[in-house]
Protein backbone atom coordinates (compact mmCIF):
# COMPACT_ATOMS: atom_id res chain seq x y z
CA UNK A 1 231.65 8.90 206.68
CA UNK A 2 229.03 11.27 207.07
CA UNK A 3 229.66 14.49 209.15
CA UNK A 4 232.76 12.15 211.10
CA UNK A 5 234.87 13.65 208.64
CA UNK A 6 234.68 17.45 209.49
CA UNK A 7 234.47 16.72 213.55
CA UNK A 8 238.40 16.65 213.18
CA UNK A 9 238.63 19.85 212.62
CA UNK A 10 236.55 21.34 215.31
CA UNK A 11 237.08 19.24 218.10
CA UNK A 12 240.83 21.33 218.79
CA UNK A 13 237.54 23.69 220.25
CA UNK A 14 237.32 21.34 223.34
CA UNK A 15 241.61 21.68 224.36
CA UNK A 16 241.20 25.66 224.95
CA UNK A 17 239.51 25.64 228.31
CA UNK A 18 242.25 23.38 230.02
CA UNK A 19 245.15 25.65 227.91
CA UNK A 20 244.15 28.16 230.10
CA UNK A 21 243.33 26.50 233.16
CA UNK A 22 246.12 23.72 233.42
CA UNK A 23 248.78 26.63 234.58
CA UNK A 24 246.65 27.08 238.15
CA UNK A 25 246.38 23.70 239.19
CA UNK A 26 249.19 21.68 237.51
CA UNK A 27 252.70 21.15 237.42
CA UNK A 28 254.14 23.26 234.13
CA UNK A 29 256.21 19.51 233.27
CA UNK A 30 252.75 17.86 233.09
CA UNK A 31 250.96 21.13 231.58
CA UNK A 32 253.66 21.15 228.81
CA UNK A 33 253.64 17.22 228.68
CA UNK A 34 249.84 17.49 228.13
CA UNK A 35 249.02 20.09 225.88
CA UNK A 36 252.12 19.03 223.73
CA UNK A 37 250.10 15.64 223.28
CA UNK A 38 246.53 17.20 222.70
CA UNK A 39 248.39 19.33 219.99
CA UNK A 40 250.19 16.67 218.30
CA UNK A 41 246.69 14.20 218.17
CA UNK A 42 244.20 17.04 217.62
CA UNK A 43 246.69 18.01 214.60
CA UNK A 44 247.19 14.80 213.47
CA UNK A 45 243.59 13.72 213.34
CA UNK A 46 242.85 17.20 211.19
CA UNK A 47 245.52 16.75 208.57
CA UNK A 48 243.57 12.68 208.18
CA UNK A 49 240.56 14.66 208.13
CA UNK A 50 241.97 17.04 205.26
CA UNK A 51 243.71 14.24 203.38
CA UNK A 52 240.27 12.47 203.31
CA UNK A 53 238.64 15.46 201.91
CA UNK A 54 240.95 15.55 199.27
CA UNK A 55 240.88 12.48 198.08
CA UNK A 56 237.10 12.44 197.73
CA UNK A 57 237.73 16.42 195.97
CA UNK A 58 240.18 15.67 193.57
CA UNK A 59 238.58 13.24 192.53
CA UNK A 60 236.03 15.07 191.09
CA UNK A 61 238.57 17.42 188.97
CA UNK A 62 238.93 16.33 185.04
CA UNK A 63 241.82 14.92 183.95
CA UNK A 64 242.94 13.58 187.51
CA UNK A 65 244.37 10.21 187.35
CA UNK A 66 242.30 8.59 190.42
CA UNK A 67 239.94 5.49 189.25
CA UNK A 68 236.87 6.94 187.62
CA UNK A 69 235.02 4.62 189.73
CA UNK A 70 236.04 7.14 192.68
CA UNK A 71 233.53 10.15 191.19
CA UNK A 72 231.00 8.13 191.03
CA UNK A 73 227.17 9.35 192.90
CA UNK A 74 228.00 6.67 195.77
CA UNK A 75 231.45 8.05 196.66
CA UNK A 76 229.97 11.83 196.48
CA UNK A 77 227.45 10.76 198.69
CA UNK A 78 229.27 9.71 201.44
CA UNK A 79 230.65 13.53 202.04
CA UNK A 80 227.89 15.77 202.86
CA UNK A 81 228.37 18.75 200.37
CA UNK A 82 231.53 16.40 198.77
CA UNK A 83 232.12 19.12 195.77
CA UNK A 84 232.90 22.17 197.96
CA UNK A 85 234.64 20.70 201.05
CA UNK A 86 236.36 18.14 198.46
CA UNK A 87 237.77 21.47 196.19
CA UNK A 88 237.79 23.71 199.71
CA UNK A 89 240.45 20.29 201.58
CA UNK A 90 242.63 20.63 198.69
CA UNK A 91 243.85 24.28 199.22
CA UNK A 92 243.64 23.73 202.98
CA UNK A 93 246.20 20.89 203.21
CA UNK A 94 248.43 22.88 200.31
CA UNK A 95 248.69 25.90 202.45
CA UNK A 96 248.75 23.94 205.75
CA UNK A 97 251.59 21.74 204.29
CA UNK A 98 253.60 24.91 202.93
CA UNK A 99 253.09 26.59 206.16
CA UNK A 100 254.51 23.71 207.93
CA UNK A 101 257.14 23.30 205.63
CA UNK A 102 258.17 26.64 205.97
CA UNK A 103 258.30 26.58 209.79
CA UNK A 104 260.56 23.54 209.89
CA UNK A 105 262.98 24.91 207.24
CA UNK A 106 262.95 28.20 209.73
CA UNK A 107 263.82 26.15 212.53
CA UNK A 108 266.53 24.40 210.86
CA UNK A 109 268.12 27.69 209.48
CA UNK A 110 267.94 29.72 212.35
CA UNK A 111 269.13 26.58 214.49
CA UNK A 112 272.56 26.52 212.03
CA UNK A 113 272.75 30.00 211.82
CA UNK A 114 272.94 30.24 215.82
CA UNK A 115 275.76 27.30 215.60
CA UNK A 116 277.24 28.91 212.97
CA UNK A 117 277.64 31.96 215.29
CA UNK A 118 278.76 30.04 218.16
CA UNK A 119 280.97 27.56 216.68
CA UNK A 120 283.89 30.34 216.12
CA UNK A 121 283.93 30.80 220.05
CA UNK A 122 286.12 27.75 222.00
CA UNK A 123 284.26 24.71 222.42
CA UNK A 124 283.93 22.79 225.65
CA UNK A 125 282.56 25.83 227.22
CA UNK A 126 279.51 26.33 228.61
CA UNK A 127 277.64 29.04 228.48
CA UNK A 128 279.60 30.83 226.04
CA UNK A 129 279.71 34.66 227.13
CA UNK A 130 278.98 36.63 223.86
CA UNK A 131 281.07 39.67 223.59
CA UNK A 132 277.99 42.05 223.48
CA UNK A 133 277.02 44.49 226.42
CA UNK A 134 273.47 44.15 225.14
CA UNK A 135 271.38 41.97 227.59
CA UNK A 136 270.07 38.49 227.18
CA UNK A 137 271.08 34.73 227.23
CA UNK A 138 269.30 32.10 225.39
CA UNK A 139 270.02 28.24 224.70
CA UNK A 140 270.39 26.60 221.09
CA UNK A 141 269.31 22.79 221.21
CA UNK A 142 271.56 20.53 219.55
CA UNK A 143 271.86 19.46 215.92
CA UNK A 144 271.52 15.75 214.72
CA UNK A 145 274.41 14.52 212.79
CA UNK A 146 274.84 14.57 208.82
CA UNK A 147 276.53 13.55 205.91
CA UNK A 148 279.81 15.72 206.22
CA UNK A 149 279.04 16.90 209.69
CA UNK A 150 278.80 15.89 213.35
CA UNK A 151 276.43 16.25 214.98
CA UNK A 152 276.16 19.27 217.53
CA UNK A 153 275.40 19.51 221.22
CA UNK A 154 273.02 22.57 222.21
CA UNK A 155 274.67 25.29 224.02
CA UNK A 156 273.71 27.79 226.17
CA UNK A 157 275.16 32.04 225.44
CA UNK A 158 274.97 34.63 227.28
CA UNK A 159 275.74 38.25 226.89
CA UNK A 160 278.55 40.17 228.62
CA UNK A 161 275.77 42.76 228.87
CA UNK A 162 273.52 40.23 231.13
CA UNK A 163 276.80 39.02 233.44
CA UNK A 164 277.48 42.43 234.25
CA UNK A 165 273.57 43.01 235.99
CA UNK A 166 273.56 40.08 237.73
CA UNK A 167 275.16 38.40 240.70
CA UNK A 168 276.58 35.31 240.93
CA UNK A 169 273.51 33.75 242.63
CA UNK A 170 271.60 35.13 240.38
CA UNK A 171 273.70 34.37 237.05
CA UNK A 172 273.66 30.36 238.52
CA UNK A 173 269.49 30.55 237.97
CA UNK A 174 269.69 32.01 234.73
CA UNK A 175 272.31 29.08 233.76
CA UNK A 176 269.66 26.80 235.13
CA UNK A 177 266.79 27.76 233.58
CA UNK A 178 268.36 27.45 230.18
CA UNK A 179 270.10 24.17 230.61
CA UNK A 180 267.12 23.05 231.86
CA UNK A 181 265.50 23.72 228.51
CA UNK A 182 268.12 21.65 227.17
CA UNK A 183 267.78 19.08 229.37
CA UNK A 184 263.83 18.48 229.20
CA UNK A 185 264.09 19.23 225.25
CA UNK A 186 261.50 21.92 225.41
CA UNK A 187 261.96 23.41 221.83
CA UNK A 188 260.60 19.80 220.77
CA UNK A 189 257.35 20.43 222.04
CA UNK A 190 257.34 24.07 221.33
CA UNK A 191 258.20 22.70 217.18
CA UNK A 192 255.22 20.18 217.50
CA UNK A 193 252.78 22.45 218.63
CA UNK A 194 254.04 25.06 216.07
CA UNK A 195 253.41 22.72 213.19
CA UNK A 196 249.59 21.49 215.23
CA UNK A 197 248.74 24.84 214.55
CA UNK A 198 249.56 25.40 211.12
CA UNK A 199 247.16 22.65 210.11
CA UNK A 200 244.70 24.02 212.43
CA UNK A 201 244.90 28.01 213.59
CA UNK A 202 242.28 26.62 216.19
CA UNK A 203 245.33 25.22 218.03
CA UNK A 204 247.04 28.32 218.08
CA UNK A 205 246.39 29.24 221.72
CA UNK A 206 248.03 25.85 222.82
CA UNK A 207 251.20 27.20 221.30
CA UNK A 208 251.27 30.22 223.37
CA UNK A 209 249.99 28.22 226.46
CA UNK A 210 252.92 25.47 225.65
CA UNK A 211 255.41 28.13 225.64
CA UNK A 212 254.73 29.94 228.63
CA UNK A 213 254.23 26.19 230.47
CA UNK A 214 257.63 25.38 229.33
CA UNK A 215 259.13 28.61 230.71
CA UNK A 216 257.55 27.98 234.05
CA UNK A 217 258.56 24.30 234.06
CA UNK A 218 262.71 25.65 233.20
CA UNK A 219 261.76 28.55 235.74
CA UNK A 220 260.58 25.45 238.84
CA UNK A 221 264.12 23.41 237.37
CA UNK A 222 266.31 27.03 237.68
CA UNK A 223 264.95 27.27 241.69
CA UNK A 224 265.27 23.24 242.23
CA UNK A 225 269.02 24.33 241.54
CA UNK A 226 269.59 26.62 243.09
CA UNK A 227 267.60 25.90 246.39
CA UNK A 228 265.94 29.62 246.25
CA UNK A 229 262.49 30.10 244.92
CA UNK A 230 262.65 33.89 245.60
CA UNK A 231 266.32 34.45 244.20
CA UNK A 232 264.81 32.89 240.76
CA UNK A 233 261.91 35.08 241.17
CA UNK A 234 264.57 38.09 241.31
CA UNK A 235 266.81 36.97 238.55
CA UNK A 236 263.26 36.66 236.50
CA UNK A 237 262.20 40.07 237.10
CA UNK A 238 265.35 41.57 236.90
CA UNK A 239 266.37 40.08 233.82
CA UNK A 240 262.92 40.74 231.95
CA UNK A 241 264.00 44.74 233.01
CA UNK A 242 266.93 44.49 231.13
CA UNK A 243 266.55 42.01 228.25
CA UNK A 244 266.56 42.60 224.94
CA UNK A 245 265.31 40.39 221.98
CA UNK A 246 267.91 37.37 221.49
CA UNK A 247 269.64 37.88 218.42
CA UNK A 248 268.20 34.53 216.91
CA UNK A 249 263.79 33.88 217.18
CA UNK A 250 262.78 30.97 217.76
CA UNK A 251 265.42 30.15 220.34
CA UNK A 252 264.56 29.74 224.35
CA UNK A 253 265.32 33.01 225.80
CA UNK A 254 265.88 33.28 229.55
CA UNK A 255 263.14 36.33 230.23
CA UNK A 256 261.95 37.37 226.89
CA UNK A 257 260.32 40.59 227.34
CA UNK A 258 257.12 40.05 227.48
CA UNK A 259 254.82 42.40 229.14
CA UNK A 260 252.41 39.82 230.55
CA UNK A 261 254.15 36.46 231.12
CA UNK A 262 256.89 37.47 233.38
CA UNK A 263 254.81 39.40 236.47
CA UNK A 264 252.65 35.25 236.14
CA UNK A 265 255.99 33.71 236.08
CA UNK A 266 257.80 35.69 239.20
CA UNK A 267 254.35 35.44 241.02
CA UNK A 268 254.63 31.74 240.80
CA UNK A 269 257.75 31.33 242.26
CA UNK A 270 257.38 33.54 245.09
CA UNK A 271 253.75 31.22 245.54
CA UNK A 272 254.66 27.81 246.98
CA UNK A 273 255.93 25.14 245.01
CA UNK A 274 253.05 23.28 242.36
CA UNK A 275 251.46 20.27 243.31
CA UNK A 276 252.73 17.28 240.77
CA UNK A 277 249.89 16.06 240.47
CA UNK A 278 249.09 14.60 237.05
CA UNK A 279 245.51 15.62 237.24
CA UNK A 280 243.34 18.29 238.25
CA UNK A 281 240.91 17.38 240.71
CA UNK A 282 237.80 15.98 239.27
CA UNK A 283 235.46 18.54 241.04
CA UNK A 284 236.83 21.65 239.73
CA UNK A 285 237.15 23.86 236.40
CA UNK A 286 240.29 22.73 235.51
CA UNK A 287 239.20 18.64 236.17
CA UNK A 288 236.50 19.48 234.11
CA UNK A 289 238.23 21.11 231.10
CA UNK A 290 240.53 18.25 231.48
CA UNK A 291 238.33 15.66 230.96
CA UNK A 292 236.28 17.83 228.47
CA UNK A 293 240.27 18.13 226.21
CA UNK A 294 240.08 14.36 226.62
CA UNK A 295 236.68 13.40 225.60
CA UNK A 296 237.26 15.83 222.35
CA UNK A 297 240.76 14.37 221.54
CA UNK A 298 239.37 10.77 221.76
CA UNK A 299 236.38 11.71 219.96
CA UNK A 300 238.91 13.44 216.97
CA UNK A 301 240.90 10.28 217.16
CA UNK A 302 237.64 8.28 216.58
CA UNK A 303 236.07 10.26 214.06
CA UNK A 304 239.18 10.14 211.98
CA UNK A 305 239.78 6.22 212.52
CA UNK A 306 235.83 5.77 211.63
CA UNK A 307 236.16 8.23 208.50
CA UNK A 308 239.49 6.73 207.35
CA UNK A 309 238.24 3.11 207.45
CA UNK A 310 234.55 3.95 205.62
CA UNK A 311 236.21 6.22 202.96
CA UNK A 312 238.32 3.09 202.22
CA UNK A 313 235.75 0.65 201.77
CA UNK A 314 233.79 3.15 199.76
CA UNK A 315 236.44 3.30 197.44
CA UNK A 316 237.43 0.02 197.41
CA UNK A 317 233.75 -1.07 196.25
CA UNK A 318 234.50 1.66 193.62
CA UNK A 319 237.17 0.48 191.79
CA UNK A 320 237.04 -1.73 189.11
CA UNK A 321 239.32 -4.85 189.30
């Protein structure tokens, strides 16, 4: 195994460079389609990496009910420093797997909770206009079905408070934008980077980056629909004046307000539309980060595949029969 093992959790290093340069010279579908995938694999291969770790540490702990064969000098020996990173694994996948625990049981709450809310309002209609002159508008994805319950489409609400500062023209982009993070399913990719990152806070600015791409990509969807780049631009800026925080986190909200993001997201659409191409030119920054997030995701995939299959044979040759 050798030093394979810890390159797992390092390599995320190599994504951050294209998180931030993807935006300028890629479509925001392929930036979020991309940097949802180096999450997921760089987070995968780092919970492998930790689940390694701790086999070889609790191993080493009295009384644990692993073959004794499996503490033995060889097995040690084929972690560098095996005692410390062994002991140091085991309280890094417990927290990493309570974290991510916890964010999925958030998700799920807040996603009934906004249903909950909704569900007393007639059905069949969407958006639902929310009887609130505070505003914002935000979309709730859909619930799968369970025992004792149907399952639930997502829905789109919108404040009275939000109709009333925008025109029609303007209300048709914001419905748009947030059926078109319906449609394209972007709270799946925001949940997957979410949990990346709570097994490895080095993947934490692709969460941010995943967001914002997803926002732009609902944002290109909103003007496609509308046929007006510039009347999306004003229903941005104009709605980021006015929001306020959606009454539920977690949920898509059309214009959050956000200092930064929204001035980069109104600036986009009054630019021309982005290139969809699927990847940067090879000659430039973002090419180069690109490749550079590949070569360090393959190399993460790699390391783990080669650490998995050497920790394996170590132990099998450990084991009494």
């Amino acid at each position: 195994m050798g030093v394979f093992v810890f390159l797992p959790l390092v390599l995320p290093l190599t994504a951050l460079p294209i998180a931030r340069l993807a935006e300028q010279h890629l479509h925001p579908r392929v930036t979020t389609r991309l940097l949802t995938l180096l999450s997921v694999v760089l987070g995968l291969c780092s919970t492998v990496c930790l689940a390694l770790l701790v086999v070889v540490g609790t191993a080493q702990l009295p009384g644990n009910p692993l073959p004794d064969g499996w503490s033995d000098p060889e097995v040690r020996a084929a972690v560098p420093y095996a005692e410390v990173a062994g002991v140091a694994a085991i309280f890094a996948l417990t927290g990493a797997l309570v974290v991510s625990g916890g964010a999925l049981r958030r998700d799920r709450r807040i996603r009934e909770r906004a249903h909950r809310a909704l569900a007393v309002l007639p059905t069949g209609v969407d958006p639902v206009v929310l009887p609130d002159d505070e505003p914002y508008a935000y979309a709730v994805p859909g619930t799968p079905a369970r025992p004792g319950r149907g399952a639930r489409p997502g829905r789109i609400a919108v404040s009275r408070g939000m109709l009333h500062h925008l025109d029609g023209d303007e209300q048709r982009a914001l419905f748009a934008h947030e059926q078109a993070h319906l449609h394209c399913r972007h709270h799946r990719s925001l949940l997957a980077v979410r949990l990346a990152g709570c097994v490895n806070p080095l993947l934490l600015p692709l969460r941010s980056a995943v967001a914002f791409s997803a926002e732009r990509w609902a944002d290109e969807e909103a003007a496609r629909a509308v046929g007006d780049r510039r009347l999306t631009a004003r229903a941005v800026g104009k709605a980021a004046l006015l929001s306020r925080p959606a009454p539920f986190p977690l949920v898509t909200q059309f214009a959050a307000p956000e200092p930064g993001p929204v001035p980069r997201r109104v600036a986009a659409l009054l630019g021309p539309v982005p290139s969809a191409r699927t990847w940067p030119p090879a000659l430039t920054p973002a090419g180069l980060a690109a490749l550079v997030a590949a070569a360090g995701t393959a190399a993460s995939a790699l390391s783990s595949l080669n650490a998995a299959v050497a920790l394996f044979l170590v132990l099998k040759a450990a084991t009494p029969w």
